[in-house]
Protein backbone atom coordinates (compact mmCIF):
# COMPACT_ATOMS: atom_id res chain seq x y z
CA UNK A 1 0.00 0.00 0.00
CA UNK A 2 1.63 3.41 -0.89
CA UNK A 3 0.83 6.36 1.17
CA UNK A 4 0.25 10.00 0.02
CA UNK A 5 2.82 12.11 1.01
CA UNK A 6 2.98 16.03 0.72
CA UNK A 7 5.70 17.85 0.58
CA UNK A 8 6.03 22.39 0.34
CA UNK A 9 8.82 23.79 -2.42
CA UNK A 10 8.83 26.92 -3.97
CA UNK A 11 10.03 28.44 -6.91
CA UNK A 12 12.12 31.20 -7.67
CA UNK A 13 11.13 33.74 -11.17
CA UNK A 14 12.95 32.27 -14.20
CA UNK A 15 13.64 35.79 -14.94
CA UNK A 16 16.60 36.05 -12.83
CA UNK A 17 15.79 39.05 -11.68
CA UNK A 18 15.50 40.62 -8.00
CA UNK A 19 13.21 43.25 -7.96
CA UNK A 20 10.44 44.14 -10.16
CA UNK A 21 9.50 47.41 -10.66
CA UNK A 22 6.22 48.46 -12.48
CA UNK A 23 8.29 51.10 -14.31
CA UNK A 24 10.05 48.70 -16.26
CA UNK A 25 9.59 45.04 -15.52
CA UNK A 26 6.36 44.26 -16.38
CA UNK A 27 6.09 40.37 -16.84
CA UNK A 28 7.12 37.66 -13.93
CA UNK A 29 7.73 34.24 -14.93
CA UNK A 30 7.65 31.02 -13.10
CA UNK A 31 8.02 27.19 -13.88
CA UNK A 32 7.11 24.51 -11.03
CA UNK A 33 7.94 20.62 -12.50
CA UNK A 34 6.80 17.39 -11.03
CA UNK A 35 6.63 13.78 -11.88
CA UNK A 36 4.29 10.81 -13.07
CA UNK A 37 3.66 10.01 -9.32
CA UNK A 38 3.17 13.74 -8.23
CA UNK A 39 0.29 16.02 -8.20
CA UNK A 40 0.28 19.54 -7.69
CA UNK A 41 -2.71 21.19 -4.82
CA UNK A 42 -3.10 24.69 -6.42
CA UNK A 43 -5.22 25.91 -3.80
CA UNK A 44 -2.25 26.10 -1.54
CA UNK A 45 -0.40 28.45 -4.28
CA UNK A 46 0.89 31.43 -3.11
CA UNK A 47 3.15 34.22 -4.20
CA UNK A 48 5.65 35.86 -1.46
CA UNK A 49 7.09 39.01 -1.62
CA UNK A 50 8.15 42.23 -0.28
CA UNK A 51 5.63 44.96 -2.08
CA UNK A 52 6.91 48.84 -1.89
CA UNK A 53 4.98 51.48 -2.81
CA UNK A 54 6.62 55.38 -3.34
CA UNK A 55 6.17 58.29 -4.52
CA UNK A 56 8.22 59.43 -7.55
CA UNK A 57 11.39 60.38 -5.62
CA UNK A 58 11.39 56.92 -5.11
CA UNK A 59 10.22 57.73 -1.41
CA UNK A 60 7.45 56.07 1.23
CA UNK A 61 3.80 58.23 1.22
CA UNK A 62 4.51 61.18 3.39
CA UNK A 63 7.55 60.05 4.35
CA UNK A 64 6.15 57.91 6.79
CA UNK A 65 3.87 60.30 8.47
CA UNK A 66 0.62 58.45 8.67
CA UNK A 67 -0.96 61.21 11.08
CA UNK A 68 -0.03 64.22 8.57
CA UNK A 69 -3.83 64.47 7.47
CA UNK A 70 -4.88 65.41 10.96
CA UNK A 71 -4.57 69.36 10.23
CA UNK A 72 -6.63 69.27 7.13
CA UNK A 73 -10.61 69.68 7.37
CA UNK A 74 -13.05 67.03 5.89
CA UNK A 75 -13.43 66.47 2.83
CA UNK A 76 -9.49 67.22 1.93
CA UNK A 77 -7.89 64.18 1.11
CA UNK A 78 -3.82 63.75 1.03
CA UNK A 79 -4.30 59.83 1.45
CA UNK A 80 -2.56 57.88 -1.79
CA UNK A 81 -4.63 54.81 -2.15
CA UNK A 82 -5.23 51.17 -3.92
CA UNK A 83 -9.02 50.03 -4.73
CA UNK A 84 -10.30 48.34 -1.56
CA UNK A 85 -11.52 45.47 -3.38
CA UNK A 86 -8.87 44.23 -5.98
CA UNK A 87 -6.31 45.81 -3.11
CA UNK A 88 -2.69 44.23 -3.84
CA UNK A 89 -4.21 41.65 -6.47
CA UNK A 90 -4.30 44.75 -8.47
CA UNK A 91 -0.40 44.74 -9.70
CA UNK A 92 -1.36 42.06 -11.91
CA UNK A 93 -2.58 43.38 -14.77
CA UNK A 94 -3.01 38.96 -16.42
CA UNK A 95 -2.20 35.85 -14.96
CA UNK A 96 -1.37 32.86 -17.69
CA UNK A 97 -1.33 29.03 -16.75
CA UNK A 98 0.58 26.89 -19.26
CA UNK A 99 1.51 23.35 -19.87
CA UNK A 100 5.13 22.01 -20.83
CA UNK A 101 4.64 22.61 -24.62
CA UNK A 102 3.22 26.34 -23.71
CA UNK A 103 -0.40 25.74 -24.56
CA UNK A 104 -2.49 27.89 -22.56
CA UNK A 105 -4.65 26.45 -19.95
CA UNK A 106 -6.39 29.42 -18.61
CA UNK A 107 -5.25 33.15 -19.53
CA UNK A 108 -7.16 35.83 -17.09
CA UNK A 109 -6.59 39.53 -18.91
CA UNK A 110 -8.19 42.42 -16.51
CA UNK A 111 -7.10 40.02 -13.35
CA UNK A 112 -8.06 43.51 -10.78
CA UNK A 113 -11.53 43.97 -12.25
CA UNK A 114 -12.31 40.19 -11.70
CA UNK A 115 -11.05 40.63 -8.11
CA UNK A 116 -13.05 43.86 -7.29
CA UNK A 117 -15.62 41.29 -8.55
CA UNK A 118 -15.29 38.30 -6.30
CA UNK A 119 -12.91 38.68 -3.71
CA UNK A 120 -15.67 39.29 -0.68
CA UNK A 121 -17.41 36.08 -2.36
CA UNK A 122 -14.78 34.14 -2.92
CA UNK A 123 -13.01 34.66 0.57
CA UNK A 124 -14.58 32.16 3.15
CA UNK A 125 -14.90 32.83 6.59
CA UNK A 126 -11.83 30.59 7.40
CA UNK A 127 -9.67 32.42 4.46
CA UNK A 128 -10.69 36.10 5.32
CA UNK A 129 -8.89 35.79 8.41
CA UNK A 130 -5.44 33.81 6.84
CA UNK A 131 -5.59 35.45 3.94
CA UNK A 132 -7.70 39.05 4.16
CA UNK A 133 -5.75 40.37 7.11
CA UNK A 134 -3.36 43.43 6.14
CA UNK A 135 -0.27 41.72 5.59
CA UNK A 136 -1.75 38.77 3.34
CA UNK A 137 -2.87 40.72 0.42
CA UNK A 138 -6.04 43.15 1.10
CA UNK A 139 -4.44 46.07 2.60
CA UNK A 140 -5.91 49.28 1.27
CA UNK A 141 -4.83 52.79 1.38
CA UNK A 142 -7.48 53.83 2.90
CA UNK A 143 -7.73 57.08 5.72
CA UNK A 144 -7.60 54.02 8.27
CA UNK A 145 -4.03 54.49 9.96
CA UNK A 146 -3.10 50.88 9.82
CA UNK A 147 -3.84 50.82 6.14
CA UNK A 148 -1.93 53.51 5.41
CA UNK A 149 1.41 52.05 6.86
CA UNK A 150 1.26 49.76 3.98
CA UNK A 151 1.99 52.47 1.77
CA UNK A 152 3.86 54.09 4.14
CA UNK A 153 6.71 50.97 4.52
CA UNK A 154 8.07 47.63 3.01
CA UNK A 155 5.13 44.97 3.95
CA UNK A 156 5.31 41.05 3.13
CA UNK A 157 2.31 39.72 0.96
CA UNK A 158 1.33 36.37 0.90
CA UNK A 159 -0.69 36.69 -2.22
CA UNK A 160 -3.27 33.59 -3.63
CA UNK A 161 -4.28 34.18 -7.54
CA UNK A 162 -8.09 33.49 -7.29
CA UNK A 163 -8.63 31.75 -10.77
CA UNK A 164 -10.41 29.14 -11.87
CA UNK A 165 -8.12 26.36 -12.50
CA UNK A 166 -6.24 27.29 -8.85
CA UNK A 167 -9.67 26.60 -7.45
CA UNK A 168 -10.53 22.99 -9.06
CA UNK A 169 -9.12 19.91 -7.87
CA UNK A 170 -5.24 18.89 -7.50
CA UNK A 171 -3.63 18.86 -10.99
CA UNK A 172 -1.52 15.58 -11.74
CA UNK A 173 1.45 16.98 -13.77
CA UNK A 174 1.17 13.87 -15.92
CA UNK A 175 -1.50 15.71 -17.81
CA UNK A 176 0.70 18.86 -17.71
CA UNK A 177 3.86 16.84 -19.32
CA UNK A 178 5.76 17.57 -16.40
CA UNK A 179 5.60 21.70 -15.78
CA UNK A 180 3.09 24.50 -14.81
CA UNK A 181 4.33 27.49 -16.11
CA UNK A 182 2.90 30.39 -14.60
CA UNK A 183 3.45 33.96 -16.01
CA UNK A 184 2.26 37.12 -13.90
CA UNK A 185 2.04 40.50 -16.49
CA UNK A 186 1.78 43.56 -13.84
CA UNK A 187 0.28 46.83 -14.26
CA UNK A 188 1.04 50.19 -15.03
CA UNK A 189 1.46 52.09 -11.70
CA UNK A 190 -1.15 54.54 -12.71
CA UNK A 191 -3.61 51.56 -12.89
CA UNK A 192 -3.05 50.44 -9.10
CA UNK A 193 -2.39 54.04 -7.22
CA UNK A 194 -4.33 57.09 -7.36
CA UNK A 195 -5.58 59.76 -4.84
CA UNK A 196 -2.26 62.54 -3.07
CA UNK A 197 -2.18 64.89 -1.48
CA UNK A 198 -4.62 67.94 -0.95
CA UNK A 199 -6.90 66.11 -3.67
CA UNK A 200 -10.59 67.37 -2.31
CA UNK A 201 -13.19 64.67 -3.06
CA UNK A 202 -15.20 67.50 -4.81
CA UNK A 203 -12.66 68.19 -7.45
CA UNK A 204 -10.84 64.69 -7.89
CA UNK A 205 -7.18 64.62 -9.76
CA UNK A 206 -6.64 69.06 -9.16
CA UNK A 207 -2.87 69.06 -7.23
CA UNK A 208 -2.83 65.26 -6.92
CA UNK A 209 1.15 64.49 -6.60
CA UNK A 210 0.61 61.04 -7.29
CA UNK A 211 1.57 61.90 -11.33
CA UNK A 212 4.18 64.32 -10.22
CA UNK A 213 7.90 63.62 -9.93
CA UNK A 214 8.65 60.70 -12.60
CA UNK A 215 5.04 59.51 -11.51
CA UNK A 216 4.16 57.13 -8.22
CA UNK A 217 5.41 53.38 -8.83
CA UNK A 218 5.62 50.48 -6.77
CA UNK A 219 8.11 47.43 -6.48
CA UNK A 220 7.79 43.64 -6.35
CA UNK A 221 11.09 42.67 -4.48
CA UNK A 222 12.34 38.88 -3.79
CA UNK A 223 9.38 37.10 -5.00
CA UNK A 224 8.79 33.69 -4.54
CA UNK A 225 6.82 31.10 -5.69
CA UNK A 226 5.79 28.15 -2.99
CA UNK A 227 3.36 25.35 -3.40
CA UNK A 228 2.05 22.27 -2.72
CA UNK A 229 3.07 18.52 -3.97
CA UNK A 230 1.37 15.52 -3.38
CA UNK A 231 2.80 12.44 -4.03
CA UNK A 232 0.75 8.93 -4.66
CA UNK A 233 3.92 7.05 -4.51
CA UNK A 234 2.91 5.45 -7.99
CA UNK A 235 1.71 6.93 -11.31
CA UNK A 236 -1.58 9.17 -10.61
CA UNK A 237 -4.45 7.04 -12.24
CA UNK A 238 -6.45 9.71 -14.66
CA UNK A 239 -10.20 8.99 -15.96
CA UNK A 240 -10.15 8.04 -19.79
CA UNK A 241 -12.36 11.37 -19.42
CA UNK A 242 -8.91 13.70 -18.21
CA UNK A 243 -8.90 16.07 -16.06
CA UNK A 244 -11.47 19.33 -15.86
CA UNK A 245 -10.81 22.42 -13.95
CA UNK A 246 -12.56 25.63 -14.34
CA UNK A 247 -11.47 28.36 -16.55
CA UNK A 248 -11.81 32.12 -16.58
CA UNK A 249 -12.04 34.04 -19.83
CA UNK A 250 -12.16 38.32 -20.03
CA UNK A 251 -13.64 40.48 -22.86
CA UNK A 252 -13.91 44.31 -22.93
CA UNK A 253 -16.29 46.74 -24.89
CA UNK A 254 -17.19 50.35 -24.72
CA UNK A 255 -20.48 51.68 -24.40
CA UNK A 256 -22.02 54.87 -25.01
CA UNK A 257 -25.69 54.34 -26.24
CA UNK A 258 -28.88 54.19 -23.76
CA UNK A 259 -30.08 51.40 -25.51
CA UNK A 260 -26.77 49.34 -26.32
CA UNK A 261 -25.90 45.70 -27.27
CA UNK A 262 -22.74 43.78 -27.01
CA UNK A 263 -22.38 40.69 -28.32
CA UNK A 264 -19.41 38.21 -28.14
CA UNK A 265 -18.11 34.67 -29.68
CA UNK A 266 -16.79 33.02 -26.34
CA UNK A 267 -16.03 29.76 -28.30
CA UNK A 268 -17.10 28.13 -25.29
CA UNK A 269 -18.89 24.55 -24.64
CA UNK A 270 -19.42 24.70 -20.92
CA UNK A 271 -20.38 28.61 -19.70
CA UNK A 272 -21.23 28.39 -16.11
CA UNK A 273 -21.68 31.79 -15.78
CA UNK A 274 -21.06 35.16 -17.39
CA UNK A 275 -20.11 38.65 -15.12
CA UNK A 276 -20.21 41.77 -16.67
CA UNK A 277 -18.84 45.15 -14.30
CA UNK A 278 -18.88 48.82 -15.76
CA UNK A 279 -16.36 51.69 -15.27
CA UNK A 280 -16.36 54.94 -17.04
CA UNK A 281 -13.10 55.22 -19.91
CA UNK A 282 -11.54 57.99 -18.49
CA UNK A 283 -11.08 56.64 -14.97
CA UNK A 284 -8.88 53.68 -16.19
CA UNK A 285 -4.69 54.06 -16.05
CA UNK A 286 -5.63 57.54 -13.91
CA UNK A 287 -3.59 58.44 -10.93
CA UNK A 288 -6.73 60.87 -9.86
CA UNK A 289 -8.83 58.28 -10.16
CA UNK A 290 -10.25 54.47 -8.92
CA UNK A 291 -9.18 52.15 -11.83
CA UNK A 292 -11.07 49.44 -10.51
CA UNK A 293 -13.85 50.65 -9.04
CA UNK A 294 -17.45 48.70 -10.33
CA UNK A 295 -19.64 51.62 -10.66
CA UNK A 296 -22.57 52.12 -12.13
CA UNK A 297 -22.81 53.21 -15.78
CA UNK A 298 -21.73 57.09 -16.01
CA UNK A 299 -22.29 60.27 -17.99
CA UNK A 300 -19.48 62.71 -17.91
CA UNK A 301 -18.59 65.93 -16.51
CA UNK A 302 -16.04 68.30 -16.10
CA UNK A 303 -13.87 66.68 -13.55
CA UNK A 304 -13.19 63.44 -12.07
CA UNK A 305 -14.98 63.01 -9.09
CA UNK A 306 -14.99 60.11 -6.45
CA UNK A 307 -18.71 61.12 -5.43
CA UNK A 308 -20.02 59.18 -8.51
CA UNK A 309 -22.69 62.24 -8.80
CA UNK A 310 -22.98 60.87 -12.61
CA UNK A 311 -24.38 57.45 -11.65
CA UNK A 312 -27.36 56.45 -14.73
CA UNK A 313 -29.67 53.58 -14.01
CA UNK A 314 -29.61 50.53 -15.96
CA UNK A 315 -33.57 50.03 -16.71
CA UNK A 316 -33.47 47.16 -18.72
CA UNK A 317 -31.13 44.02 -18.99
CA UNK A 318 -32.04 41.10 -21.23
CA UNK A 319 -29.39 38.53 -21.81
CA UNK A 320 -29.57 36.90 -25.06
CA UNK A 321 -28.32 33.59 -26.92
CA UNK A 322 -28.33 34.05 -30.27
CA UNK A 323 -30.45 36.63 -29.99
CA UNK A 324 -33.04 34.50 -27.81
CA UNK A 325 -33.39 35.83 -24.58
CA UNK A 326 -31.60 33.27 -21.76
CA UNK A 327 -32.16 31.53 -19.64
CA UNK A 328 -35.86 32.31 -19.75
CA UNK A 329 -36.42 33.19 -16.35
CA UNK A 330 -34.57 36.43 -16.23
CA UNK A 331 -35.88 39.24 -14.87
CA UNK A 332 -35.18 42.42 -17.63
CA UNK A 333 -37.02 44.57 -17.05
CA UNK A 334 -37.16 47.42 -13.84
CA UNK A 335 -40.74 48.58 -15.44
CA UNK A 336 -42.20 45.63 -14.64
CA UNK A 337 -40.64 44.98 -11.14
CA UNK A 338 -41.18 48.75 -10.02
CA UNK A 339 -44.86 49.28 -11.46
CA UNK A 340 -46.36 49.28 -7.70
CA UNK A 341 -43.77 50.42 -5.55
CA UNK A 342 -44.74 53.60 -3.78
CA UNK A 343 -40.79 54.55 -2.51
CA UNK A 344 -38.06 55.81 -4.49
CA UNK A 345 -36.17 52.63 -4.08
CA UNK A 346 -35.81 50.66 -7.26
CA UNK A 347 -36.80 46.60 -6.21
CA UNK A 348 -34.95 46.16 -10.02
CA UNK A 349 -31.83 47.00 -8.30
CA UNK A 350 -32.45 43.94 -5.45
CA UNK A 351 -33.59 41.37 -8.74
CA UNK A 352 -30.38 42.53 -10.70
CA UNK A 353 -28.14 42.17 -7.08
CA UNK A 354 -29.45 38.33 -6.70
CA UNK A 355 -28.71 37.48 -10.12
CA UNK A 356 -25.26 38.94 -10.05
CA UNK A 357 -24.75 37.25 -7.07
CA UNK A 358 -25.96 33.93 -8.02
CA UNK A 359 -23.97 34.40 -11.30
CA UNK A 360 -20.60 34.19 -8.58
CA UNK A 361 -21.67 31.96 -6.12
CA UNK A 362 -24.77 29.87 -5.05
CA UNK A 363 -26.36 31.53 -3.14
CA UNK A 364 -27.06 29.21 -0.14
CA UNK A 365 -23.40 29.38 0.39
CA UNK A 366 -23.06 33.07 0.35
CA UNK A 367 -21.20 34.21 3.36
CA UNK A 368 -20.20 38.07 2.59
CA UNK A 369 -20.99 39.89 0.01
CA UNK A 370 -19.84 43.92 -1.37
CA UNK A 371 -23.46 44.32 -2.43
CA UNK A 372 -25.13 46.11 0.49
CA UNK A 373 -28.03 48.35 1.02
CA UNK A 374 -25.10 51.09 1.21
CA UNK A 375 -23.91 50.09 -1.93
CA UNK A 376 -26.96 49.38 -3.51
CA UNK A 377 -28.74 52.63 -2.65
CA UNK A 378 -31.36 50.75 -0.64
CA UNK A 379 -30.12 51.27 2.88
CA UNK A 380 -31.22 53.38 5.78
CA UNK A 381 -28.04 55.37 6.42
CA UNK A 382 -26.31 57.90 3.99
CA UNK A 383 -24.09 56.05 1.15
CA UNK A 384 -21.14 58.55 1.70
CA UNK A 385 -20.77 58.20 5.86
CA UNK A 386 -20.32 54.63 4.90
CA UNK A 387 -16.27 53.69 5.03
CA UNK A 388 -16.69 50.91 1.62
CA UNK A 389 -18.99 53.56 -0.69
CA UNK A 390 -16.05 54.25 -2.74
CA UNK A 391 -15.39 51.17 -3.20
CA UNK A 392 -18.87 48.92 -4.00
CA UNK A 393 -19.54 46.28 -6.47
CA UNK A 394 -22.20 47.18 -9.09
CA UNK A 395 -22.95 44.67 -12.15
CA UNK A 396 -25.43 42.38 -13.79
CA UNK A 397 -24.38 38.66 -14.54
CA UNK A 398 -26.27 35.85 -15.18
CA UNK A 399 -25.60 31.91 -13.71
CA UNK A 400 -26.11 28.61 -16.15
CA UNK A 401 -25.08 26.31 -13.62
CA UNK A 402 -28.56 26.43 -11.81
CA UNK A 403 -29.14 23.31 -11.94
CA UNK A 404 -25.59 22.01 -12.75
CA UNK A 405 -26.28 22.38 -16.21
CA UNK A 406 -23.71 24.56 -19.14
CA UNK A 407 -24.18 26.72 -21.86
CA UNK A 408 -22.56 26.19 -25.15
CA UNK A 409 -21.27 28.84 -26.97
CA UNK A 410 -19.45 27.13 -29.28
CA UNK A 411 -19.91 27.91 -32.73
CA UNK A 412 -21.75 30.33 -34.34
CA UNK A 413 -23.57 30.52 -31.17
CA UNK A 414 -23.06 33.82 -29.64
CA UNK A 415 -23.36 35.78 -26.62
CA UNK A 416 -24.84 39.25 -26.17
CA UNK A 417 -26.78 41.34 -23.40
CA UNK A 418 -28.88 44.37 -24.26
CA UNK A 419 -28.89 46.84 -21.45
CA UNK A 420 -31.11 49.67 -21.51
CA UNK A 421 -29.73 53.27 -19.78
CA UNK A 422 -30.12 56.70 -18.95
CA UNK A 423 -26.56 57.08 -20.59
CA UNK A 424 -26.95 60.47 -22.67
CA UNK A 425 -23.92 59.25 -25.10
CA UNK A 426 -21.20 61.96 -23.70
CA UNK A 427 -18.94 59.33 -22.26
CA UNK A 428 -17.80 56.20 -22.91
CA UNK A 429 -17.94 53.78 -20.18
CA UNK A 430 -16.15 50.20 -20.08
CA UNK A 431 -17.52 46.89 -19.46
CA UNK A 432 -15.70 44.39 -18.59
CA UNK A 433 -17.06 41.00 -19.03
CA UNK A 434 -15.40 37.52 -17.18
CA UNK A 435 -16.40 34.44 -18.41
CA UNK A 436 -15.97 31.24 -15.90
CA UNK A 437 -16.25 27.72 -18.17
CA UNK A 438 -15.15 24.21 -18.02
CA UNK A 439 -12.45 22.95 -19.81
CA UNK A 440 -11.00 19.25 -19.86
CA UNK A 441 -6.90 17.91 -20.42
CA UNK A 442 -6.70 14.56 -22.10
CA UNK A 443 -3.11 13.13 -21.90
CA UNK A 444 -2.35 11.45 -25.29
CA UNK A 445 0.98 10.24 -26.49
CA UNK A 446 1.74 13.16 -28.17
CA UNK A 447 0.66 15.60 -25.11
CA UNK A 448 -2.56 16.96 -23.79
CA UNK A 449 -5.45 17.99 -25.35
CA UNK A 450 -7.43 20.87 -23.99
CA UNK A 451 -10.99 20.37 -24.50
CA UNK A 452 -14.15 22.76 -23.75
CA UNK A 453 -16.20 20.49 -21.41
């Protein structure tokens, strides 16, 4: 009888290189090899490192003074800050997993807009507290002092990539031919930092130092790859089926019209559920502004402004399979859901919340959530005395894995949603659209096959 042994290693970047700066270095790379007998737990995959943020003297926030905004008034903000969702995740612009012969197993482009997504549903109660704390990963810049001595010092991050093949079963690396290769692409500094000093929340980007100097940057030093192996202690038996893991895909359109339709070619066989998240153009790569943020659709205005004053309601969402509305039980339409309320609250917004919601997660295993009555305009207290307003999850998604059951999309099948607005055409906003499927490896003799599922 042979006995399953584990074992930690860890991995060092193939790069060569020492420290990573998102001036410059913009792409990590990483190889982890096993054998026939080994598999590799991906859930226990983390990257370690020392993360620096500074200003662009190459110097810690304020120097280190954490207290320095006590002397301002309310409502002047010097704080320099990262999204409170996607927090650290969001140096990484795309995270690629590839076999030995380079064929791409799961490619995740927009990797900090999927994280503002699902990282207060993804997080269990267990992993908020190893993995959310402030050192692991989900530090903010935020006016909390604690927060801000992140950016205000070196700090170690244990950081997890929430994907979907990292959240599927052990991977034998017989299927693999031997090697994972993992390649991190990080993001422009501009994409990850915004907010400085004396930058009023009225105004938004007007003396903002974050830009000034050679521009605000951060640094990736001595990271580190470790993991976990199992070992059977004699060649991992696979189904004749192969192995299946989950998959994210990530699209991106603009959108301008009221009454707008985008429509996609996933290519897909097994859609379990489609996420779409909206931010206005001109906040993305913007040191004055939230990069990340999910807002609701915008209009424009003059200046970029954190109090979202621009926010348009989506009236209407219908999503569609070949132009077939679907799945059939979809509620579209806030005229219908609204016709008898006698408040100003919109019941369309709670219908749209669920489905989102249900699009991430089943619900009956929902432990947290972003979506709140704050965030949701729905709740008893003012939106801006709550501490997460800047920072809430708006979007519309839809689930096909109800009843355990996939979409296909492969084909001339296609994908669209039609999403009616009270967008008056001034400004584009972006949506960005992650797609989770299932997707099978079948080791032949001349290498895996990736198959949709």
């Amino acid at each position: 009888m042979e006995f399953l042994q584990r074992r930690y290693a860890e991995a060092v970047p193939i790069n060569g290189l020492k420290n990573y700066s998102s001036n410059s270095n913009y792409q990590i790379n990483f190889s982890i090899v096993g054998g026939q007998n080994e598999m590799l737990y991906l859930k226990e995959l983390r990257f370690l490192m020392n993360l620096r943020y500074t200003n662009g003297n190459g110097l810690h926030f304020n120097n280190g003074n954490v207290n320095k905004n006590q002397s301002y008034p309310e409502g002047e903000d010097i704080y320099t800050n990262t999204d409170k969702g996607a927090a650290d995740s969001g140096i990484i612009q795309s995270v690629v997993f590839m076999n030995a012969k380079s064929e791409i197993l799961e490619q995740i482009n927009g990797y900090g807009h999927l994280m503002n997504k699902i990282m207060n549903l993804q997080l269990s109660q267990k992993d908020t507290l190893t993995w959310g704390m402030l050192d692991y990963g989900c530090g903010s810049g935020n006016k909390d002092i604690v927060n801000q001595q992140l950016l205000n010092s070196d700090h170690p991050l244990a950081l997890r990539i929430f994907s979907g093949i990292t959240n599927s079963n052990s991977i034998p690396f017989s299927v693999l031919g031997g090697e994972l290769k993992i390649t991190l692409n990080i993001v422009n500094p501009s994409q990850q930092i915004y907010g400085g000093e004396l930058n009023p929340l009225s105004v938004g980007g007007v003396n903002n130092p974050a830009s000034s100097n050679g521009g605000s940057k951060y640094e990736i030093r001595d990271i580190k790859c470790v993991y976990e192996i199992l070992d059977m202690g004699a060649p991992v038996p696979i189904s004749k089926n192969g192995y299946s893991y989950r998959a994210y895909s990530q699209y991106n359109q603009s959108i301008m019209s009221s009454n707008y339709q985008n429509m996609y070619n996933f290519n897909l066989s097994s859609v379990r559920s489609v996420l779409n998240s909206f931010i206005r153009s001109n906040k993305l790569n913007n040191y004055g502004s939230n990069s990340y943020q999910s807002t609701k659709l915008q209009n424009g205005d003059t200046v970029l402004s954190n109090e979202n004053t621009n926010d348009e309601d989506i009236n209407n969402h219908a999503v569609l399979k070949n132009g077939v509305r679907f799945p059939l039980d979809f509620e579209v339409d806030e005229r219908l859901v609204t016709e008898n309320q006698v408040n100003q609250f919109k019941s369309y917004d709670t219908i749209r919340s669920y489905y989102y919601i249900t699009a991430l997660t089943p619900y009956n295993r929902l432990a947290r959530t972003a979506l709140s009555p704050a965030s949701e305009n729905l709740g008893s207290f003012n939106q801006w005395e709550d501490g997460d307003f800047y920072s809430s999850v708006y979007g519309v998604g839809s689930s096909y894995d109800s009843l355990g059951q996939t979409s296909n999309f492969m084909g001339n099948n296609n994908f669209s949603s039609r999403i009616e607005s009270t967008l008056n055409g001034n400004q584009p906003n972006e949506i960005f659209t992650h797609v989770l499927s299932k997707k099978r490896l079948i080791p032949t003799g001349q290498g895996s096959v990736i198959l949709q599922n």
